[in-house]
Protein backbone atom coordinates (compact mmCIF):
# COMPACT_ATOMS: atom_id res chain seq x y z
CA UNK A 1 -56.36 -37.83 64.32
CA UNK A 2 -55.04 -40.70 62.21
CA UNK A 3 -56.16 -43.82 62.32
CA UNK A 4 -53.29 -46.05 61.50
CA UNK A 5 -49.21 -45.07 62.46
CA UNK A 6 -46.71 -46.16 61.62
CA UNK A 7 -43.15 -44.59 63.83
CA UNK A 8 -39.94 -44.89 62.35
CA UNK A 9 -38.46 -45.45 65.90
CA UNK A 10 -39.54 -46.88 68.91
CA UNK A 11 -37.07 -44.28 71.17
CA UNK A 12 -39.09 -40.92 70.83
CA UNK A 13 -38.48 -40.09 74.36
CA UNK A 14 -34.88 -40.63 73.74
CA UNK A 15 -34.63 -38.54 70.80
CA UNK A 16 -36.74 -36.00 72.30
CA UNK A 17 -40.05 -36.04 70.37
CA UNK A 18 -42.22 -33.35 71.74
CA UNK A 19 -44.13 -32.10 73.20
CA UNK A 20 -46.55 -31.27 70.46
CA UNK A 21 -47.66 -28.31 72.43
CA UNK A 22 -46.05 -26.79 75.97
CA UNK A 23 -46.49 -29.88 78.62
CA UNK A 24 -47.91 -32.51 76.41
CA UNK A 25 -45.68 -35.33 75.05
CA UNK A 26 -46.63 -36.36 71.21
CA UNK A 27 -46.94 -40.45 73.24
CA UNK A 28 -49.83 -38.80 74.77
CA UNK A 29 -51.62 -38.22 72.11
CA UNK A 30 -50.73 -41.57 70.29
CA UNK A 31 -52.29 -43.19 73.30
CA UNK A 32 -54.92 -41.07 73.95
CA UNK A 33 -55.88 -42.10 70.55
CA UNK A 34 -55.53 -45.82 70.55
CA UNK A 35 -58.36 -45.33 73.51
CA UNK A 36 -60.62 -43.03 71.83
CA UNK A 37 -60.71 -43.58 67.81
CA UNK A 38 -58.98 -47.65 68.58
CA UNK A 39 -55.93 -45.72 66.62
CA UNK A 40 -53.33 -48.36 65.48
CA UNK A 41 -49.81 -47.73 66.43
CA UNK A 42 -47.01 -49.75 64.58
CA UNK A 43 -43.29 -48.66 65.73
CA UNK A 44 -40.56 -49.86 63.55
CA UNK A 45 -37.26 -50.46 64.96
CA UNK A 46 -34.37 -52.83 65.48
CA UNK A 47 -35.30 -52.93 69.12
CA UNK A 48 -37.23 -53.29 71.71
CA UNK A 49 -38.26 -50.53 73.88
CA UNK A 50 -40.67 -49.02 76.64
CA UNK A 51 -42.61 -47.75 73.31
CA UNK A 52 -42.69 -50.69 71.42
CA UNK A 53 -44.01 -51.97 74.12
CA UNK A 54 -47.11 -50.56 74.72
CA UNK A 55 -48.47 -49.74 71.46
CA UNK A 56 -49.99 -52.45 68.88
CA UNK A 57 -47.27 -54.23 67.15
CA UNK A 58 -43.75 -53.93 66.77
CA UNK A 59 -41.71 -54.42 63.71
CA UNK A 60 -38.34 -55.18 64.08
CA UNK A 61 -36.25 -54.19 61.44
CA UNK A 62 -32.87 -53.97 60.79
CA UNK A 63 -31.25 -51.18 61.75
CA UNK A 64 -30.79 -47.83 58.80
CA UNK A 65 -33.53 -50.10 56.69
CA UNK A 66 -36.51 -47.47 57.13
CA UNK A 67 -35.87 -46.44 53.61
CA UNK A 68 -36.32 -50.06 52.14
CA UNK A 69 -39.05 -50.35 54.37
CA UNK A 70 -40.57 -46.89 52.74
CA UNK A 71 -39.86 -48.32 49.03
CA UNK A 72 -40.97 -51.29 50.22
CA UNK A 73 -44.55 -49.97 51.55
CA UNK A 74 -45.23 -48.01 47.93
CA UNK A 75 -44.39 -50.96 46.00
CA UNK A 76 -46.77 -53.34 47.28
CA UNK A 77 -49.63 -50.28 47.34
CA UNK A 78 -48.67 -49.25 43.85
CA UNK A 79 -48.47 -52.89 42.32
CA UNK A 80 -51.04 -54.10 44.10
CA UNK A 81 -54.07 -50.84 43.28
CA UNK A 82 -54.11 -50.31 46.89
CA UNK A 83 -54.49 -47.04 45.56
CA UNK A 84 -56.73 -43.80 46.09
CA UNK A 85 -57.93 -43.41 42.06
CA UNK A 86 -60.23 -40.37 42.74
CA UNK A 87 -56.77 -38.59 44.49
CA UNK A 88 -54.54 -39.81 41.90
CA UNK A 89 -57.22 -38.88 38.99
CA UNK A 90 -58.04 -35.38 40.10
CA UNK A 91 -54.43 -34.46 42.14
CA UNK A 92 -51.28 -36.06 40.20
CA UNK A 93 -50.40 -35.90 37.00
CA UNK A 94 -47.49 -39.01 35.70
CA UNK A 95 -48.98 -42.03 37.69
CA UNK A 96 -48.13 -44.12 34.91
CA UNK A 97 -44.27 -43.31 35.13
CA UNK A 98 -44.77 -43.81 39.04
CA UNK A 99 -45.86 -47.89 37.87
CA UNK A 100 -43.75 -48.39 35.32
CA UNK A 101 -40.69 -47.69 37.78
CA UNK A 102 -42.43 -49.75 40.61
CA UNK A 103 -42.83 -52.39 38.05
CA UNK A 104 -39.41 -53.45 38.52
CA UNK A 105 -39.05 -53.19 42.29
CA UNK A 106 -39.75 -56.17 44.43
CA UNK A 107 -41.51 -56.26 47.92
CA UNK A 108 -39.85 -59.51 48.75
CA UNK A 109 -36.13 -57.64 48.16
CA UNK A 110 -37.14 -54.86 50.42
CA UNK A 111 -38.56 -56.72 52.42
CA UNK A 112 -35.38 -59.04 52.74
CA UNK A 113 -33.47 -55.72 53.62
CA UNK A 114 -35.54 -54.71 56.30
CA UNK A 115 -35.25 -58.41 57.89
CA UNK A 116 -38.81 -58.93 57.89
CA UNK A 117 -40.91 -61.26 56.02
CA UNK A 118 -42.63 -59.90 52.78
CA UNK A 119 -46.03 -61.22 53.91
CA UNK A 120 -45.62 -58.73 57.08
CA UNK A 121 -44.43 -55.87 54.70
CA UNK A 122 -47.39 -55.88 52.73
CA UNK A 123 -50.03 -56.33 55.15
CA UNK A 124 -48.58 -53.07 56.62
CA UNK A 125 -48.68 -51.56 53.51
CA UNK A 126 -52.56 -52.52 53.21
CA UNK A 127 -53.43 -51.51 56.78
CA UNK A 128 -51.75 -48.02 55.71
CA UNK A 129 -53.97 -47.81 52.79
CA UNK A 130 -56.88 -48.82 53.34
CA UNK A 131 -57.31 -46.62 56.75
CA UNK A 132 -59.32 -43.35 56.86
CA UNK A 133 -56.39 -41.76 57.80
CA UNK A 134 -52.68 -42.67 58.05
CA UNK A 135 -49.18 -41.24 58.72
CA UNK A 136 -45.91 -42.85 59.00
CA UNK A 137 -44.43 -40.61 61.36
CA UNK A 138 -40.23 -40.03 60.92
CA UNK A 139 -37.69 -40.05 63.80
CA UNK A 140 -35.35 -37.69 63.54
CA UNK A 141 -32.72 -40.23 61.53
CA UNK A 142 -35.15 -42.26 59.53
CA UNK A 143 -33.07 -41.23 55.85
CA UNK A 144 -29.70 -41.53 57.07
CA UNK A 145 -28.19 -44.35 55.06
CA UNK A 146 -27.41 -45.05 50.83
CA UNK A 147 -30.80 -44.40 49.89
CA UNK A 148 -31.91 -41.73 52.05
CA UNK A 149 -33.07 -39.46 49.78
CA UNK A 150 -34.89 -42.21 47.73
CA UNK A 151 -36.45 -43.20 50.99
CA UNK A 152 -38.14 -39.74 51.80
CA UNK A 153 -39.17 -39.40 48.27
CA UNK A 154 -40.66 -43.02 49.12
CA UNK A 155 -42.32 -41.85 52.44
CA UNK A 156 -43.67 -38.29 50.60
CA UNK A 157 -45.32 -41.04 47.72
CA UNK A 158 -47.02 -43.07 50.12
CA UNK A 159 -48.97 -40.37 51.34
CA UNK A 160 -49.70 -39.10 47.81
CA UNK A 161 -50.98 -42.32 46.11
CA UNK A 162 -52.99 -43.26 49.65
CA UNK A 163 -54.72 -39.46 49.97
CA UNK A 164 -53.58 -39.09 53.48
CA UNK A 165 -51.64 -36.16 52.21
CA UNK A 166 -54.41 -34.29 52.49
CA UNK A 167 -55.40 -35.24 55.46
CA UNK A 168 -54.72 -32.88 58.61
């Protein structure tokens, strides 16, 4: 049902995503989608693959960077206001602690460690929240490098401060 996604991994066959139900592969529904609601699909990954292929655009970043990538993403949404206020207002309490410690994180750096240009970075990070309804969907190991567990907190964030975590 989302409207924008972004896949950590472009080798969800490989990994053996799915099916989503008995029969049905979860790339079914992504393009099923893409026809029906003009879904955007993103994958990000080092390379290039059958997937990558046939969705909308294809970052390639450098391999055990999805983290950076995640830290990356909130920085430019928090710094920037891409924000959902109403969500934030009536749903979180400590916002202000969450920009004062983004305050002193730079998209350009993450964006340096994922190999991609910061310009790219943050227009994926506006796409993301300024759709209806978006998801970064993990691969099985998106968070296993040195900041891991900073990157998940990262990826549960995004969805916080952009609604979509309360979106089916």
């Amino acid at each position: 049902r989302a409207h924008y996604v972004l896949l950590l991994s472009g080798e969800q066959r490989e990994l053996g995503w799915g099916p989503t139900s008995p029969g049905v592969e979860h790339e079914a529904w992504l393009q099923h989608s893409r026809k029906t609601k003009k879904t955007k699909v993103i994958v990000a990954d080092p390379r290039r693959t059958e997937l990558t292929e046939t969705m909308d655009d294809h970052l390639c970043i450098r391999p055990g960077s999805e983290s950076y990538l995640m830290m990356g993403m909130l920085t430019a949404i928090v710094q920037r206001g891409w924000t959902d206020g109403q969500f934030i207002r009536d749903y979180t309490d400590n916002f202000d602690q969450l920009q004062a410690l983004v305050a002193d994180w730079s998209v350009d750096e993450f964006a340096e460690r994922c190999g991609i240009e910061a310009a790219v970075l943050s227009g994926v990070a506006l796409k993301f929240a300024r759709s209806p309804m978006a998801l970064v969907h993990l691969a099985r190991n998106s968070f296993q490098n040195e900041a891991g567990a900073l990157g998940a907190w990262a990826w549960l964030v995004l969805h916080a401060v952009t609604a979509n975590i309360l979106r089916p």
